[in-house]
C-alpha atoms as a PDB file:
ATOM      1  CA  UNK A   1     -41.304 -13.900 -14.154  1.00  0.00           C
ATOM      2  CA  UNK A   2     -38.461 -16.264 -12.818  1.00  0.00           C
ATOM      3  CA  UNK A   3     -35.855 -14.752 -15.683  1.00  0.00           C
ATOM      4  CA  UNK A   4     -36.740 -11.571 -14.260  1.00  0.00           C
ATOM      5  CA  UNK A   5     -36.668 -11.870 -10.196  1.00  0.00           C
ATOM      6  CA  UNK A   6     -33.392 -13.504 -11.393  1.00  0.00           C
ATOM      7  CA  UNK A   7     -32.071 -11.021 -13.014  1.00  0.00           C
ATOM      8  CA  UNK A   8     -33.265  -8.411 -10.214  1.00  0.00           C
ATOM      9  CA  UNK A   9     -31.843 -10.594  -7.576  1.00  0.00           C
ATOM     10  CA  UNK A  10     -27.833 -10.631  -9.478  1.00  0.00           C
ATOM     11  CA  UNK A  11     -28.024  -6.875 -10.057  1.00  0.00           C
ATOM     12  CA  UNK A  12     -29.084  -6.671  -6.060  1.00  0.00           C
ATOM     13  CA  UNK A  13     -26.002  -9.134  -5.303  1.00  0.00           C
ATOM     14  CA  UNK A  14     -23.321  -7.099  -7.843  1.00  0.00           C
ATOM     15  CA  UNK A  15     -24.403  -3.671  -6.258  1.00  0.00           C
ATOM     16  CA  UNK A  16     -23.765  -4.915  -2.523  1.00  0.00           C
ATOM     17  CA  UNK A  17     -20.449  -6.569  -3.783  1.00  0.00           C
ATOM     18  CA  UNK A  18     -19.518  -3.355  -5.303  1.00  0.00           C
ATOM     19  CA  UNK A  19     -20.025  -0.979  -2.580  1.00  0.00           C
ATOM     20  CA  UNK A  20     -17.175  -1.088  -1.127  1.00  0.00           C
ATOM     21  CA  UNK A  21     -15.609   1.746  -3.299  1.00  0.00           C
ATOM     22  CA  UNK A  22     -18.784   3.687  -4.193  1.00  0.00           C
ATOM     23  CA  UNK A  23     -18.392   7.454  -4.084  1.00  0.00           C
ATOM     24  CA  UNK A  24     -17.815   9.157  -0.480  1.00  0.00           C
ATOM     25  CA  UNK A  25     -16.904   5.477   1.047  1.00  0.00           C
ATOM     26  CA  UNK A  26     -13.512   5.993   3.062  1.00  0.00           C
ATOM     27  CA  UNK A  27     -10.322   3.293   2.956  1.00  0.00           C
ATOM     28  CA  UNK A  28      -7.830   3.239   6.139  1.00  0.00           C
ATOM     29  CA  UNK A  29      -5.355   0.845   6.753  1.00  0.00           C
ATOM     30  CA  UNK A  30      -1.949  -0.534   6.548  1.00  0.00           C
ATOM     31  CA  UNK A  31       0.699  -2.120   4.138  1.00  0.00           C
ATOM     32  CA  UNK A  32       4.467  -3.121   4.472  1.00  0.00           C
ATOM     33  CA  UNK A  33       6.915  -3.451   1.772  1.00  0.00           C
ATOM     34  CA  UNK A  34       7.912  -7.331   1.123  1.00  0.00           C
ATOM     35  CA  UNK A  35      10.797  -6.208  -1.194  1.00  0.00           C
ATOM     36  CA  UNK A  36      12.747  -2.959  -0.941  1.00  0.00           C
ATOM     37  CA  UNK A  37      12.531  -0.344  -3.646  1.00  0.00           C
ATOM     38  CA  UNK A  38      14.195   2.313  -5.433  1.00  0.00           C
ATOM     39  CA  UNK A  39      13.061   5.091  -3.325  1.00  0.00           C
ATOM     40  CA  UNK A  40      13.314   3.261   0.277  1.00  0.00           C
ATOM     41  CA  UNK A  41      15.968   0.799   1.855  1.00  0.00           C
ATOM     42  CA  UNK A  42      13.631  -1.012   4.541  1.00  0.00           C
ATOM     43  CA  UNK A  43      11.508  -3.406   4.183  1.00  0.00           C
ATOM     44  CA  UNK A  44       9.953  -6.320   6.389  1.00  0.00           C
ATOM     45  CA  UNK A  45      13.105  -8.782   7.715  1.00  0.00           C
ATOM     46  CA  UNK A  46      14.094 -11.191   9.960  1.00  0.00           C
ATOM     47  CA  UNK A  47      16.734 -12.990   8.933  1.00  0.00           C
ATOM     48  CA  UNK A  48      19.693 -15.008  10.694  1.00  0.00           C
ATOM     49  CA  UNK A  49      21.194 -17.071   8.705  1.00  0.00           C
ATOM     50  CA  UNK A  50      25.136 -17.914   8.817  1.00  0.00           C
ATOM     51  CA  UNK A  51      27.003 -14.990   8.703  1.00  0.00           C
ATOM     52  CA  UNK A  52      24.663 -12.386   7.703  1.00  0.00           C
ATOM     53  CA  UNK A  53      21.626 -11.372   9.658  1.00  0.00           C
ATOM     54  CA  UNK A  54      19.028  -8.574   8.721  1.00  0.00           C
ATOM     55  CA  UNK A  55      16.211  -7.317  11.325  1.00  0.00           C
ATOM     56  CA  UNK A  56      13.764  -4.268   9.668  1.00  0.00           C
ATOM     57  CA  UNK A  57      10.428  -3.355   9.811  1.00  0.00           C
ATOM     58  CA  UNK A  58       8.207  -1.117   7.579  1.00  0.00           C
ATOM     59  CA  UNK A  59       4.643   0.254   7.896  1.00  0.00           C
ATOM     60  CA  UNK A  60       2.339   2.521   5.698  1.00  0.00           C
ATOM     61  CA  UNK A  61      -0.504   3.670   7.037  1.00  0.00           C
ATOM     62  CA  UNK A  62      -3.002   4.695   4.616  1.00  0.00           C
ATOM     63  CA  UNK A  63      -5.961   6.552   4.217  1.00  0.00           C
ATOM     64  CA  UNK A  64      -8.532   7.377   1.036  1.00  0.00           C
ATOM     65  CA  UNK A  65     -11.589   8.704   0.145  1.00  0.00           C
ATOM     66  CA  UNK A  66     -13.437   7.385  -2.996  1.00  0.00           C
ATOM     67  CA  UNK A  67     -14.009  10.320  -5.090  1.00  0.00           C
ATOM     68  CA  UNK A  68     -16.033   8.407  -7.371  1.00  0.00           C
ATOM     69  CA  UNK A  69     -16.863   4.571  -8.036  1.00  0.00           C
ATOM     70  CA  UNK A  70     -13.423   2.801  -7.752  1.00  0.00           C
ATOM     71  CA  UNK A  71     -11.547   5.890  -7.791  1.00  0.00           C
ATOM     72  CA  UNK A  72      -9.875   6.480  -4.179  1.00  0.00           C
ATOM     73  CA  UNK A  73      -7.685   9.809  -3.379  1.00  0.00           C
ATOM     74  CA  UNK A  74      -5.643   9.365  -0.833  1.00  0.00           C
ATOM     75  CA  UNK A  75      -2.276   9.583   1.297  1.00  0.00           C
ATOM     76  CA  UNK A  76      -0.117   7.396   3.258  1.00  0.00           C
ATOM     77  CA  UNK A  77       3.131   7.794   5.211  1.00  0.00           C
ATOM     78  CA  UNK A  78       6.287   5.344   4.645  1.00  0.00           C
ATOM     79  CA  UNK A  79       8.021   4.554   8.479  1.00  0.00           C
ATOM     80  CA  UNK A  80      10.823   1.900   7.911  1.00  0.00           C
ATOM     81  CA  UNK A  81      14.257   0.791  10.336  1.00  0.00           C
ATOM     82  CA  UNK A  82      16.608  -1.995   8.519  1.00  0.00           C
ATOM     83  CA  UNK A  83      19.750  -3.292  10.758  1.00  0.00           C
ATOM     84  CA  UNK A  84      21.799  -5.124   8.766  1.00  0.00           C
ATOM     85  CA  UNK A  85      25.076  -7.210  10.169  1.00  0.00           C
ATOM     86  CA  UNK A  86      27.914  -9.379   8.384  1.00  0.00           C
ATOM     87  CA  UNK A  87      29.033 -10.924  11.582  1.00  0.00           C
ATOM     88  CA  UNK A  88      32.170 -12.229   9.026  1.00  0.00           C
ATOM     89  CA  UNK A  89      33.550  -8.489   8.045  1.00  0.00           C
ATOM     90  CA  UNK A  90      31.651  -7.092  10.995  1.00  0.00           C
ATOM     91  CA  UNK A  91      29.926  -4.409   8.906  1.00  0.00           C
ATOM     92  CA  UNK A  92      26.440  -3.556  10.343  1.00  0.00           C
ATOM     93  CA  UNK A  93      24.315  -1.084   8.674  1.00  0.00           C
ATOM     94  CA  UNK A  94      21.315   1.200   9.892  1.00  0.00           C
ATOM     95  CA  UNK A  95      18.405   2.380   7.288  1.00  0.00           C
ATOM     96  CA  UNK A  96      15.976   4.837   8.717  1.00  0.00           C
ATOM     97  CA  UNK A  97      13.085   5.814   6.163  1.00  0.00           C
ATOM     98  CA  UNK A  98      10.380   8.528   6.295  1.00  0.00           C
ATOM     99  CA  UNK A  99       8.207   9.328   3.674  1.00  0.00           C
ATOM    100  CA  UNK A 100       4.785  11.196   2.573  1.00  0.00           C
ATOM    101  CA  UNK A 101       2.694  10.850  -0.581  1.00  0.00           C
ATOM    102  CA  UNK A 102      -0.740  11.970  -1.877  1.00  0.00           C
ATOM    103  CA  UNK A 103      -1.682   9.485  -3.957  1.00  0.00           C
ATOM    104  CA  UNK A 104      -4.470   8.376  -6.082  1.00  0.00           C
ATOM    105  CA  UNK A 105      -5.706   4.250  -7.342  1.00  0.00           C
ATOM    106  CA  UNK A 106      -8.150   3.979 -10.301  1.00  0.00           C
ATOM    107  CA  UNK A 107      -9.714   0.604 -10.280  1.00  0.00           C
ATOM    108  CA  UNK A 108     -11.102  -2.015 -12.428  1.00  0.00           C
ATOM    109  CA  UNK A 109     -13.288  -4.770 -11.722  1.00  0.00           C
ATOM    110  CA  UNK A 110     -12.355  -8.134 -12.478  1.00  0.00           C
ATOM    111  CA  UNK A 111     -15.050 -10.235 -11.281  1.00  0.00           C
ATOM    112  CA  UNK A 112     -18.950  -9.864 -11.900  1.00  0.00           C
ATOM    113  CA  UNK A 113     -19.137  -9.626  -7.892  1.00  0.00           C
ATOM    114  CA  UNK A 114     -16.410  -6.838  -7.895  1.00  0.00           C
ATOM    115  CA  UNK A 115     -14.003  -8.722  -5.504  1.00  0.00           C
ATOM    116  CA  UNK A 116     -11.406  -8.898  -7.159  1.00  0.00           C
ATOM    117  CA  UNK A 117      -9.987  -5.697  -8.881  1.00  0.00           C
ATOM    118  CA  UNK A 118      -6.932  -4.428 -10.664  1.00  0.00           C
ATOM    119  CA  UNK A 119      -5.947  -0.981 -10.041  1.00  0.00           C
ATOM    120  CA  UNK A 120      -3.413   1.661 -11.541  1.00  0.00           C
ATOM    121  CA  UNK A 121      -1.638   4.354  -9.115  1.00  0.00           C
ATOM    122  CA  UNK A 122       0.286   7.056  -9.082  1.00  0.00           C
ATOM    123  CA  UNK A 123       1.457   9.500  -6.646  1.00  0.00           C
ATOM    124  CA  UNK A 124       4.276  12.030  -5.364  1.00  0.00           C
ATOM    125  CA  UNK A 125       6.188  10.650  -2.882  1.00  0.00           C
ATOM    126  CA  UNK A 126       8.348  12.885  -0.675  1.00  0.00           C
ATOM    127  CA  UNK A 127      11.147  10.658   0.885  1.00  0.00           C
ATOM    128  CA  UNK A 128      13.914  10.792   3.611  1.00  0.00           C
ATOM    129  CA  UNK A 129      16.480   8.141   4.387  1.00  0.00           C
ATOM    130  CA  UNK A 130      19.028   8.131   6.850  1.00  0.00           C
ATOM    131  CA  UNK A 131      21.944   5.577   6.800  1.00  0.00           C
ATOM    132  CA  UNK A 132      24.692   4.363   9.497  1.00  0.00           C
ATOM    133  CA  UNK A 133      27.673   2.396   8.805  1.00  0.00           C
ATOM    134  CA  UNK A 134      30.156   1.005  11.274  1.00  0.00           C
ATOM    135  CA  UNK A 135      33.358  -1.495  10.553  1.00  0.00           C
ATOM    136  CA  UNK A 136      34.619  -3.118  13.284  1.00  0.00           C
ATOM    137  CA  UNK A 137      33.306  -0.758  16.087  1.00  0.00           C
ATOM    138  CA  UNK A 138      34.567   2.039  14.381  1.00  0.00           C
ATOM    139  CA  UNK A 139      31.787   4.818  13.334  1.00  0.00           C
ATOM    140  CA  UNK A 140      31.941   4.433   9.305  1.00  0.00           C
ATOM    141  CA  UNK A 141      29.537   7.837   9.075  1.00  0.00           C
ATOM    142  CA  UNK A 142      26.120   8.745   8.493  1.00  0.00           C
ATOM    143  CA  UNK A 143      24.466   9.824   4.866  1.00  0.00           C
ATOM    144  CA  UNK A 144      21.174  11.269   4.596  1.00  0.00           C
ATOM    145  CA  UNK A 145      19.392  12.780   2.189  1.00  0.00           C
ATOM    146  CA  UNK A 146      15.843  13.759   0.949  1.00  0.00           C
ATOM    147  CA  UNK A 147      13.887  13.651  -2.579  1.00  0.00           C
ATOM    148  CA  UNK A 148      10.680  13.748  -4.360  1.00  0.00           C
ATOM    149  CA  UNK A 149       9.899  11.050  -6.709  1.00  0.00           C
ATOM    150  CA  UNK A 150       6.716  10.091  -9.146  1.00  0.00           C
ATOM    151  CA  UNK A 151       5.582   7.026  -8.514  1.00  0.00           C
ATOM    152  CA  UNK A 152       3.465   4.987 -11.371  1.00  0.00           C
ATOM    153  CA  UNK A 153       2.428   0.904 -10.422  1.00  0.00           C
ATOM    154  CA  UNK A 154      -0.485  -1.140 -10.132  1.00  0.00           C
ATOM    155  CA  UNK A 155      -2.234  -3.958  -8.425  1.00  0.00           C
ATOM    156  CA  UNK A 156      -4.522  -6.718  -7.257  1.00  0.00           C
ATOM    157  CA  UNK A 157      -7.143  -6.398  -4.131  1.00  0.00           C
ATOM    158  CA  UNK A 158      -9.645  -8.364  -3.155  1.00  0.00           C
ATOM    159  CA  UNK A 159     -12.939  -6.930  -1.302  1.00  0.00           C
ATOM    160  CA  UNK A 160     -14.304  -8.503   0.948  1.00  0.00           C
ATOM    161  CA  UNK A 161     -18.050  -6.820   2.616  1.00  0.00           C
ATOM    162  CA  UNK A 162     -15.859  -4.892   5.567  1.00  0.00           C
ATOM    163  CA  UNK A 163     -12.359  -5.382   4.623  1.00  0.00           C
ATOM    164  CA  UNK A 164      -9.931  -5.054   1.257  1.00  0.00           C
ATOM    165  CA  UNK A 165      -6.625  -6.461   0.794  1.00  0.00           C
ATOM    166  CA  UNK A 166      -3.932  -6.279  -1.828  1.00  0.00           C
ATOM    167  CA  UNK A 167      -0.550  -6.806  -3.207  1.00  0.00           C
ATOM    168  CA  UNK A 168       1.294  -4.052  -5.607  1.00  0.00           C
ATOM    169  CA  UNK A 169       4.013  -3.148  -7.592  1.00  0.00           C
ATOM    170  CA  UNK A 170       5.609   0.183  -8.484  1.00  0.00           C
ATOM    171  CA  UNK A 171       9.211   2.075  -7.714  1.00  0.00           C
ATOM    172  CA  UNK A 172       8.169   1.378  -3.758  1.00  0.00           C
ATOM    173  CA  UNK A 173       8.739  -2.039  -4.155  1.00  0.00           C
ATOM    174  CA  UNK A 174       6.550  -4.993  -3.346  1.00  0.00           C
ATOM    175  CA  UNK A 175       4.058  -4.125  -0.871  1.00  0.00           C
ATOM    176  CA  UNK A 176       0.980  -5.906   0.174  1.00  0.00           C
ATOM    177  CA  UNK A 177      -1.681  -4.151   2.533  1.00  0.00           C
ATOM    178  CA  UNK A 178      -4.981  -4.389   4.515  1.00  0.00           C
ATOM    179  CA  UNK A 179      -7.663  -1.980   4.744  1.00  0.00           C
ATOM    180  CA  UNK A 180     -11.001  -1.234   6.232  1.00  0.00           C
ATOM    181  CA  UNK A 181     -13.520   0.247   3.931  1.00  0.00           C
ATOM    182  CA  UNK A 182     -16.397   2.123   6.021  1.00  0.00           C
ATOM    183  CA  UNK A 183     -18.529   5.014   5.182  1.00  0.00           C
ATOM    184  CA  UNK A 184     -21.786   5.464   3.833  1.00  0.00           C
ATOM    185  CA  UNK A 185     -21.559   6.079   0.274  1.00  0.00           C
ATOM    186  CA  UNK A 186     -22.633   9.303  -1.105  1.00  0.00           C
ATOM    187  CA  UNK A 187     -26.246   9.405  -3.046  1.00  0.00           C
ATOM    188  CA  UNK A 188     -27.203  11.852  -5.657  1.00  0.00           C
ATOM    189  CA  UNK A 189     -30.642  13.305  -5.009  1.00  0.00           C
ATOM    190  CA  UNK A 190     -33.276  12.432  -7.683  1.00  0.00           C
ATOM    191  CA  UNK A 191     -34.357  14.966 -10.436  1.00  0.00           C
ATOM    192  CA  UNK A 192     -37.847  14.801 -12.055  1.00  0.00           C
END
């Protein structure tokens, strides 16, 4: 009887761990981009250090919807600003970024509790950039330009009851994030 209230009492534990991306739960939140990409020029900055300094900030707010156990379908929008200045050649450079992108994370769990997880992801992303250059107060001109890129990466999160938070790697760079996960997961009715 003891093996057995055990046993019932771990499943009970693993299915309350794992709810956090059960089917119809929702994921909102935020990441930034620690390391710039191929698709983006901004990233998270603040740096003054001799003669070069570089100020920038990027956020991502994203949004899913778990389509079925730790699959989430979802999109997020890329807002980024990078100033960079070499105070010796007196070069500073603006980087303005926009983007969209549908994306969708499969996930695998790691742990017996589901905590940790690794995840795959792909998505389309749908980018702008703007840049400004200027050499010794002089305007040096303005490129901009637009694209549509795949995107293939993966991951590591870690779930906590209420909140999820990971660090990934794909053509976007480095980013880490936080989310929410809230929602009442979605039950099947029973068939006799």
């Amino acid at each position: 009887m003891r093996v057995y209230l055990t046993l019932f009492l771990l499943l009970a534990i693993g299915f309350t761990s794992n709810a956090q991306l059960e089917k119809g739960r929702h994921f909102a939140g935020l990441q930034t981009t620690l390391l710039s990409s191929d698709i983006y020029s901004t990233y998270i900055a603040i740096n003054s250090s001799g003669s070069i300094s570089d100020y920038g900030v990027n956020l991502v707010p994203t949004y899913g919807w778990a389509a079925s156990r730790n699959w989430l379908i979802g999109a997020q929008v890329t807002l980024g600003y990078l100033k960079s200045t070499n105070h010796e050649s007196d070069v500073v450079s603006e980087y303005y970024d926009l983007g969209f992108a549908p994306f969708t994370r499969l996930y695998l769990d790691v742990t017996r509790n589901g905590r940790f997880k690794i995840f795959g992801l792909a998505s389309i992303e749908i980018a702008g950039s703007k840049t400004k250059n200027r050499y010794f107060d002089i305007d040096g001109g303005t490129t901009q330009g637009s694209d549509v890129h795949g995107v293939l990466g993966g991951g590591l999160s870690y779930f906590s009851k209420k909140l999820a938070f990971d660090v990934n790697i794909s053509h976007l760079g480095i980013r880490m994030g936080v989310y929410k996960t809230f929602g009442k997961p979605s039950t099947k009715p029973v068939s006799h």
